[in-house]
Protein backbone atom coordinates (compact mmCIF):
# COMPACT_ATOMS: atom_id res chain seq x y z
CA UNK A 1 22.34 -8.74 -21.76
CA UNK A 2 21.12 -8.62 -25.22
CA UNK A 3 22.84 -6.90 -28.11
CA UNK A 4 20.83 -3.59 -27.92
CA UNK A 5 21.70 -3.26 -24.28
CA UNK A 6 18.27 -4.22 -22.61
CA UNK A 7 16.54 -1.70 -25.63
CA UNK A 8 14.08 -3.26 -27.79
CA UNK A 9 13.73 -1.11 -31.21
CA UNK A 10 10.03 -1.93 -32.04
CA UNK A 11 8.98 -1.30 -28.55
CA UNK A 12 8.06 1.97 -26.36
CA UNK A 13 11.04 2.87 -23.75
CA UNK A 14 9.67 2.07 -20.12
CA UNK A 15 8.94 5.67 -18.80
CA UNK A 16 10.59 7.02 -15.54
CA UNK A 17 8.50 7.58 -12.48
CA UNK A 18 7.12 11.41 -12.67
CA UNK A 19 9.12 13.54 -9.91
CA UNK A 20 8.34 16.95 -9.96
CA UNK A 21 5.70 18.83 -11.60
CA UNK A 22 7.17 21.19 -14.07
CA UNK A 23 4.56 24.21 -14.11
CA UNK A 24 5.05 23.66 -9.93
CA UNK A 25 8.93 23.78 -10.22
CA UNK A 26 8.34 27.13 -12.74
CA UNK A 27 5.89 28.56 -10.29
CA UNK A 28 8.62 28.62 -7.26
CA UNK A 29 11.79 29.39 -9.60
CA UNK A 30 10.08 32.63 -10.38
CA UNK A 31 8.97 33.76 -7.27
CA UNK A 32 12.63 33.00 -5.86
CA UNK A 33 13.90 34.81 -8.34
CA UNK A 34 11.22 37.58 -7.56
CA UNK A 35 12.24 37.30 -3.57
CA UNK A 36 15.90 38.07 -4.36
CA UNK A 37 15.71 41.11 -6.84
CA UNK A 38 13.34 42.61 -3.89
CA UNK A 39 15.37 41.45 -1.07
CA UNK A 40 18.71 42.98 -2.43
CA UNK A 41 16.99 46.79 -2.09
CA UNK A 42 17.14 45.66 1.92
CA UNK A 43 21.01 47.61 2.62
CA UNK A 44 19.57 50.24 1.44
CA UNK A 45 16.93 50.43 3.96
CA UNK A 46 18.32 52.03 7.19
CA UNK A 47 16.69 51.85 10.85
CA UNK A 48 14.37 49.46 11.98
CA UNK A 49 12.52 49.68 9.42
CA UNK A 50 15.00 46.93 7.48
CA UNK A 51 13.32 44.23 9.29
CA UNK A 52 9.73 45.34 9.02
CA UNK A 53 10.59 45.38 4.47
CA UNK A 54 12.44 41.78 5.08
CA UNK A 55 9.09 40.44 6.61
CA UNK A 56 6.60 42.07 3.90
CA UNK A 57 8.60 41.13 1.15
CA UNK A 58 8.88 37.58 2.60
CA UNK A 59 5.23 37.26 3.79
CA UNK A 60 3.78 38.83 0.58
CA UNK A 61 5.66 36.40 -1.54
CA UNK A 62 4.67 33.32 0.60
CA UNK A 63 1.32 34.04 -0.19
CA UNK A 64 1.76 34.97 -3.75
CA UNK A 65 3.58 31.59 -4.40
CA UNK A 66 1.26 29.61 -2.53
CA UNK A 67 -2.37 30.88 -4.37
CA UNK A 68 -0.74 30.43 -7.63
CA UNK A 69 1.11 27.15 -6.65
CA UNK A 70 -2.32 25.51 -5.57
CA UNK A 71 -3.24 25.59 -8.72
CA UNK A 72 -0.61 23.17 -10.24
CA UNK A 73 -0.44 21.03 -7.14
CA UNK A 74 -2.04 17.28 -6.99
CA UNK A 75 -2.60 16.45 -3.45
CA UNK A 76 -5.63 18.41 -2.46
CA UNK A 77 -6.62 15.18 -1.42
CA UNK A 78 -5.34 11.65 -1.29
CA UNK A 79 -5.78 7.64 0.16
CA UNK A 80 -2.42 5.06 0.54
CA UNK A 81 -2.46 1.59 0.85
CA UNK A 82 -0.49 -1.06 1.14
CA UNK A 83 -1.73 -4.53 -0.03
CA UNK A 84 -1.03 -7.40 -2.28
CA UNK A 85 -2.92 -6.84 -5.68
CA UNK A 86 -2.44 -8.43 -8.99
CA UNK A 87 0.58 -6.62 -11.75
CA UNK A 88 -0.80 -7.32 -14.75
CA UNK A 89 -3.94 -8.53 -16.81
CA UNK A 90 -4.38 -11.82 -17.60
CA UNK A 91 -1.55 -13.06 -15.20
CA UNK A 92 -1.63 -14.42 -12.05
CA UNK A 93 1.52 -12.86 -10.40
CA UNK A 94 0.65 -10.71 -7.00
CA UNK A 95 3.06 -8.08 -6.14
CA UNK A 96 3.36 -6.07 -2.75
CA UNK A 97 3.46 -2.68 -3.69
CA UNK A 98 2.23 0.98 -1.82
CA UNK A 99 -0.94 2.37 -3.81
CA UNK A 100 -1.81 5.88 -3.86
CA UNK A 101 -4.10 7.87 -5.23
CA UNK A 102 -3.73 12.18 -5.40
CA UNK A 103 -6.37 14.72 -6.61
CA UNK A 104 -5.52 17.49 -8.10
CA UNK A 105 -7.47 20.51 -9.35
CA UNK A 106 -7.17 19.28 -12.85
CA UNK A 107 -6.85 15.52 -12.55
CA UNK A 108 -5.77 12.58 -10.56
CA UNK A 109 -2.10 11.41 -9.90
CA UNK A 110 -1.79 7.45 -9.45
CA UNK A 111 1.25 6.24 -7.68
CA UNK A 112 2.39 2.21 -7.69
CA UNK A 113 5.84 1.40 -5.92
CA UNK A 114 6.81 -2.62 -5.43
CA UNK A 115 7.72 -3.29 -1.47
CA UNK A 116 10.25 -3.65 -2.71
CA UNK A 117 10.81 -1.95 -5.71
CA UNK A 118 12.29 -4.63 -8.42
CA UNK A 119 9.90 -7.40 -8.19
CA UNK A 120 9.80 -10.50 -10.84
CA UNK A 121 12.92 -9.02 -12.53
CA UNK A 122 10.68 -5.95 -13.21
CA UNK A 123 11.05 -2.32 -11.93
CA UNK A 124 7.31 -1.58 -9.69
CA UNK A 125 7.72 2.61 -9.45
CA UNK A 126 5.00 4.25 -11.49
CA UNK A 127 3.26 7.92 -11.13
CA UNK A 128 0.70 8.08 -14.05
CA UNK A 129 -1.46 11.63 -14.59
CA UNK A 130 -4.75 11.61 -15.56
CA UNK A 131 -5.90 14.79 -16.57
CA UNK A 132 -9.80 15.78 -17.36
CA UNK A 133 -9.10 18.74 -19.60
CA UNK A 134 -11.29 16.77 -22.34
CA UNK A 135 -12.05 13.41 -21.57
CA UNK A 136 -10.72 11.13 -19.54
CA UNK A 137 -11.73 7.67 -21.75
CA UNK A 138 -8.84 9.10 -23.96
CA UNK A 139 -6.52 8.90 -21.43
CA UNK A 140 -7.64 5.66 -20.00
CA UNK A 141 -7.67 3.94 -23.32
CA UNK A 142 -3.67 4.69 -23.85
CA UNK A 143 -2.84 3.51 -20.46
CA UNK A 144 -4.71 0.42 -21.52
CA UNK A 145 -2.62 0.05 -24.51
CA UNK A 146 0.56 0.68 -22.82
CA UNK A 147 -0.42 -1.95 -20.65
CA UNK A 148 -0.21 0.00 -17.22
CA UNK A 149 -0.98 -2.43 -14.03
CA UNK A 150 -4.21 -3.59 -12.97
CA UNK A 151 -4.19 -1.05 -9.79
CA UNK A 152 -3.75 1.73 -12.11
CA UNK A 153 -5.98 0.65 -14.04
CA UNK A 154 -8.70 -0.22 -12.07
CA UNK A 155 -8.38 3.50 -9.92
CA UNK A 156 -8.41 5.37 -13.66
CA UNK A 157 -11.10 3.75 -14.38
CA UNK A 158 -13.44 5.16 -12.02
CA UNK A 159 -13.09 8.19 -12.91
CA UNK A 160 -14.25 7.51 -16.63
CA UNK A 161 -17.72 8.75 -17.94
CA UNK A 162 -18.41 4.82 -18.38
CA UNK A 163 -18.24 4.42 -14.50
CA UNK A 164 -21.08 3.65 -12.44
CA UNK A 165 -19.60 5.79 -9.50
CA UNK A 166 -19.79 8.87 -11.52
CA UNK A 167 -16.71 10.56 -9.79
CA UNK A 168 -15.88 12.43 -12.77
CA UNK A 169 -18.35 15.28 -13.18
CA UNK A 170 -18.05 16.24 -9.30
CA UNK A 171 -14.59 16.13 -8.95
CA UNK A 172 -14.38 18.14 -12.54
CA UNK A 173 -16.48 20.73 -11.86
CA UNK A 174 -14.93 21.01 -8.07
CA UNK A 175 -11.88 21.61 -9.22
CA UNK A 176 -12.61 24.17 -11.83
CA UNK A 177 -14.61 26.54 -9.18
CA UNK A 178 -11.57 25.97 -6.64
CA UNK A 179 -9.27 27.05 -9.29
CA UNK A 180 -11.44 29.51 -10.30
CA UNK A 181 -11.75 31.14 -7.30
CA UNK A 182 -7.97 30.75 -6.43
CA UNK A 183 -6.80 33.14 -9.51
CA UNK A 184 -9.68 35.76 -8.07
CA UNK A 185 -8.14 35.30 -4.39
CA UNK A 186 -4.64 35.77 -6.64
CA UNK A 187 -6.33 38.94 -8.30
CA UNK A 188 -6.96 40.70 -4.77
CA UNK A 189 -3.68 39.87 -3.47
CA UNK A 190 -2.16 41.76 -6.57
CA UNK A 191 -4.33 44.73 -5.59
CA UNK A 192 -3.40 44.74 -2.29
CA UNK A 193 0.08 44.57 -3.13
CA UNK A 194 -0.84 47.77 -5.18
CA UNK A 195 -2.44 49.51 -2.18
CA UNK A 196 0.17 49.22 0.42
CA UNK A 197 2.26 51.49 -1.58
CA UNK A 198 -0.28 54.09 -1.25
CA UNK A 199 -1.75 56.56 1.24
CA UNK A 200 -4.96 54.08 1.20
CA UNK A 201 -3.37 51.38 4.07
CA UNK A 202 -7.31 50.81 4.86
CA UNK A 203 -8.43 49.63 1.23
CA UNK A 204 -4.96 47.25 1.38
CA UNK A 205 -6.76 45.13 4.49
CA UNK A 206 -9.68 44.76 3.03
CA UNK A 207 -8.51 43.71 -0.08
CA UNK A 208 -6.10 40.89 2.39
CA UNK A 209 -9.61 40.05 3.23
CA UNK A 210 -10.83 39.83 0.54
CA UNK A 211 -7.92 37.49 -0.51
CA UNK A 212 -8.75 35.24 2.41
CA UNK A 213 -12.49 35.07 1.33
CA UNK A 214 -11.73 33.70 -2.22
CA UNK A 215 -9.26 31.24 -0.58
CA UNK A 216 -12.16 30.07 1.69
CA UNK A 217 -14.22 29.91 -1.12
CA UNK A 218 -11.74 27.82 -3.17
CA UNK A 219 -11.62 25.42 -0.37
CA UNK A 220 -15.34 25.62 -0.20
CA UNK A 221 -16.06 24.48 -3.57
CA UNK A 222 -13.15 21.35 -3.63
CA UNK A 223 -14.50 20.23 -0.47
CA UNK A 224 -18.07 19.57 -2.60
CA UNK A 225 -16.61 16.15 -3.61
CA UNK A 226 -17.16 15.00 -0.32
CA UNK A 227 -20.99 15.15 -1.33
CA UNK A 228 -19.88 12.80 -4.72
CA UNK A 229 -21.50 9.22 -3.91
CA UNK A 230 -19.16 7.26 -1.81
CA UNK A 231 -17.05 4.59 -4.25
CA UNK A 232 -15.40 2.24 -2.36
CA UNK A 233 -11.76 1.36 -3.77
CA UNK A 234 -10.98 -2.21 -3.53
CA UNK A 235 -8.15 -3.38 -4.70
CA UNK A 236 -6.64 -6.94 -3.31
CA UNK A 237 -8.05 -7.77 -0.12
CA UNK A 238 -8.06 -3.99 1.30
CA UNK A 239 -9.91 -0.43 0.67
CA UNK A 240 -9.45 3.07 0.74
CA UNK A 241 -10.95 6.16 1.17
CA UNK A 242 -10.52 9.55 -0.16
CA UNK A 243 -9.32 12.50 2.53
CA UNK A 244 -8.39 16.08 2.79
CA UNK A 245 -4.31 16.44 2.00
CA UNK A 246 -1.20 18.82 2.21
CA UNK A 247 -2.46 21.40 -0.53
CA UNK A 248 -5.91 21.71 1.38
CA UNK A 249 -4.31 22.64 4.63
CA UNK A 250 -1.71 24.50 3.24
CA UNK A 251 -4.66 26.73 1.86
CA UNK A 252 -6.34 26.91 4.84
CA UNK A 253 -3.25 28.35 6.56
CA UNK A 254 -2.88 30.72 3.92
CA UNK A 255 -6.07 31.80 3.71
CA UNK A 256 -6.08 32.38 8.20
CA UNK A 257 -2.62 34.10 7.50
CA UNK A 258 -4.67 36.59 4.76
CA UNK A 259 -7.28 37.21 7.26
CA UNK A 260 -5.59 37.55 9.88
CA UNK A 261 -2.82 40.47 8.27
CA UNK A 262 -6.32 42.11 6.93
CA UNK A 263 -8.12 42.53 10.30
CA UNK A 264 -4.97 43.71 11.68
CA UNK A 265 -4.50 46.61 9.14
CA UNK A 266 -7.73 47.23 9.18
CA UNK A 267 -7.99 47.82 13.15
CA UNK A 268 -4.30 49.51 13.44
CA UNK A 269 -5.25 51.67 10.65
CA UNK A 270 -8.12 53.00 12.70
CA UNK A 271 -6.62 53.53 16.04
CA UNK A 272 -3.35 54.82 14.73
CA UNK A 273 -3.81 56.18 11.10
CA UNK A 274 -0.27 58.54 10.90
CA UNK A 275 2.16 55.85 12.64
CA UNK A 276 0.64 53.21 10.18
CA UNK A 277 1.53 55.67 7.26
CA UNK A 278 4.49 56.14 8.61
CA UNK A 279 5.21 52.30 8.81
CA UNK A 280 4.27 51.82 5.37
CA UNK A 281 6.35 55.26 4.24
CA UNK A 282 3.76 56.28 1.93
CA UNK A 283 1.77 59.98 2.99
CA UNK A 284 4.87 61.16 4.47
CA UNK A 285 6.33 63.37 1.85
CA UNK A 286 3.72 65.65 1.85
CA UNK A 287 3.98 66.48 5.53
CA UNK A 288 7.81 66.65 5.00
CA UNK A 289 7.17 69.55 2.74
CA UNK A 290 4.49 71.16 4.36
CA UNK A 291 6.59 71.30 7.63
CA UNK A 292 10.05 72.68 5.67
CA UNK A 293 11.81 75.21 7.48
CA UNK A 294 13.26 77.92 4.75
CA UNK A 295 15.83 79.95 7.18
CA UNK A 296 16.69 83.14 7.31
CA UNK A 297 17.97 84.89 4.07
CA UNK A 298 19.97 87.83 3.55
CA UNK A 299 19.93 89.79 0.60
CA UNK A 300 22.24 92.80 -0.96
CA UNK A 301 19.87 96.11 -1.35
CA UNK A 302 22.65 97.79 -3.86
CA UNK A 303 20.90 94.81 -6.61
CA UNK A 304 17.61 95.54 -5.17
CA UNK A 305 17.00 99.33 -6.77
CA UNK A 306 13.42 99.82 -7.71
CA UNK A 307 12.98 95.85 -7.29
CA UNK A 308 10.05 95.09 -5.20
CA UNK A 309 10.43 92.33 -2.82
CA UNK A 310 7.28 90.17 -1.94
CA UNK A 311 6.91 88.13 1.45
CA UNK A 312 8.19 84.50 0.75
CA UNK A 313 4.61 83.56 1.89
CA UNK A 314 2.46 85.44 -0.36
CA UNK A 315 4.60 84.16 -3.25
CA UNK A 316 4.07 81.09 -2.52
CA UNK A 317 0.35 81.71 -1.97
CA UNK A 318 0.12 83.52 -5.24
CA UNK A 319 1.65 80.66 -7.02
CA UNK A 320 -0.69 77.80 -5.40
CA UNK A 321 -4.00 80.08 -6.57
């Protein structure tokens, strides 16, 4: 042990492995925090109709979370390997270490972890982002002069403007429709949000569809990079290819779970308008007030002296013209 404690003073400190996305970890503190201050009105809910709030809250949340989660998340797609490869430039030192490679909306996440980890007296656990906000050569020339490892490296690098494969401009422009398209399907869900608290349960499904469209869409418009010329990743003696990951299905499901809560409202609000009104307690004070019974009153005639009395019904007809 030296006499700074393993800390050099003219050199960078090595950087932990990234672990959680922070605009990810914001997205699901806030619609926790969101779930509870609605869930707490539930004791105040009485009947059967507790349940049916519990559900819509949680349901309407999920999918809330989800479209606006997407957007942060970097594992749209992905490819893992496991092979020997070389650590460093200009060295001839071969680690074994898991390689992976995410894709995000809004850039690439490169993983390196040693099997095992500490390997040559050195720590192997990196997670590098490379985002294409403005250029990627930026990005790829500071990971060249922090001296990254060759894997890291060599995956970055195809996604530069200098690279033959050209991977940059589809996956780019991919990801900024699919986001694009997410904060619409985000949009609708907010309106439909608005229009289940209203007599209008019809125009609330079709905006859910709606939602589900965009979401389609969005997954329509990543999937494009599958069109981008294959470029084979060869690294060591093995290769990889690029496939559909968690985040893709996950929107998938989401967007079937959209669809199908928007046909069903849709259909149910056909074949059973009132009882779907009724579900949804919005249209129902109207009819309470309509239907009030006013009983019988009795009143004192000695007050009453040349006081003329009018019907309760043509008072109340006189005031409504």
């Amino acid at each position: 042990m030296t006499f700074y404690d393993d800390i050099y003073p003219f050199y960078p400190l090595q950087r932990t492995a990234f672990i959680f996305s922070g605009c990810l970890l914001t997205v699901i503190l806030v619609f926790l925090v969101l779930a509870a201050s609605l869930l707490l009105i539930l004791p105040g809910i009485r009947g059967k109709s507790r349940l049916f709030w519990m559900c819509r809250i949680i349901i309407s949340l999920f999918i809330g979370a989800v479209l606006v989660a997407l957007n942060f998340t970097s594992d749209w797609a992905e490819a893992r390997m496991t092979t020997n490869a070389t650590y460093k430039s200009f060295s001839n030192v071969v680690v074994n270490a898991d390689i992976g490679l995410h894709v995000g909306l809004y850039g690439i996440n490169v993983t390196l972890k040693g099997n095992p980890v500490v390997q040559f007296n050195e720590t192997i656990d990196y997670n590098e982002m490379f985002s294409w906000h403005d250029t990627m050569e930026e990005e790829y020339g500071e990971a060249l002069e922090r001296g990254l490892p060759n894997p890291i490296l060599y995956i970055a690098e195809k996604f530069t403007l200098s690279s033959p494969c050209g991977l940059i401009f589809q996956y780019r422009y991919s990801g900024r429709y699919a986001s694009a398209t997410l904060w619409t399907a985000f949009c609708c869900w907010l309106l439909a949000n608005i229009l289940f608290t209203m007599p209008v349960i019809l125009y609330a499904g079709y905006m859910m569809i709606a939602t589900a469209a965009f979401i389609f869409f969005s997954m329509a418009s990543f999937s494009t990079i599958m069109n981008a010329p294959r470029c084979v990743f060869c690294i060591g003696t093995d290769s990889f290819e690029i496939n559909y990951s968690h985040s893709f299905w996950l929107a998938l499901a989401t967007g079937l779970l959209c669809a199908v809560i928007g046909i069903l409202v849709a259909m149910l609000n056909f074949l059973m308008p009132e009882k779907m009104k009724e579900a949804f307690s919005v249209g129902v004070d109207s009819y309470e007030d309509d239907d009030a019974y006013y009983g019988e009153g009795y009143l004192n005639t000695v007050f009453l002296d040349g006081v003329t009395v009018l019907p309760l019904t043509s008072k109340v007809t006189m005031e409504l013209t």
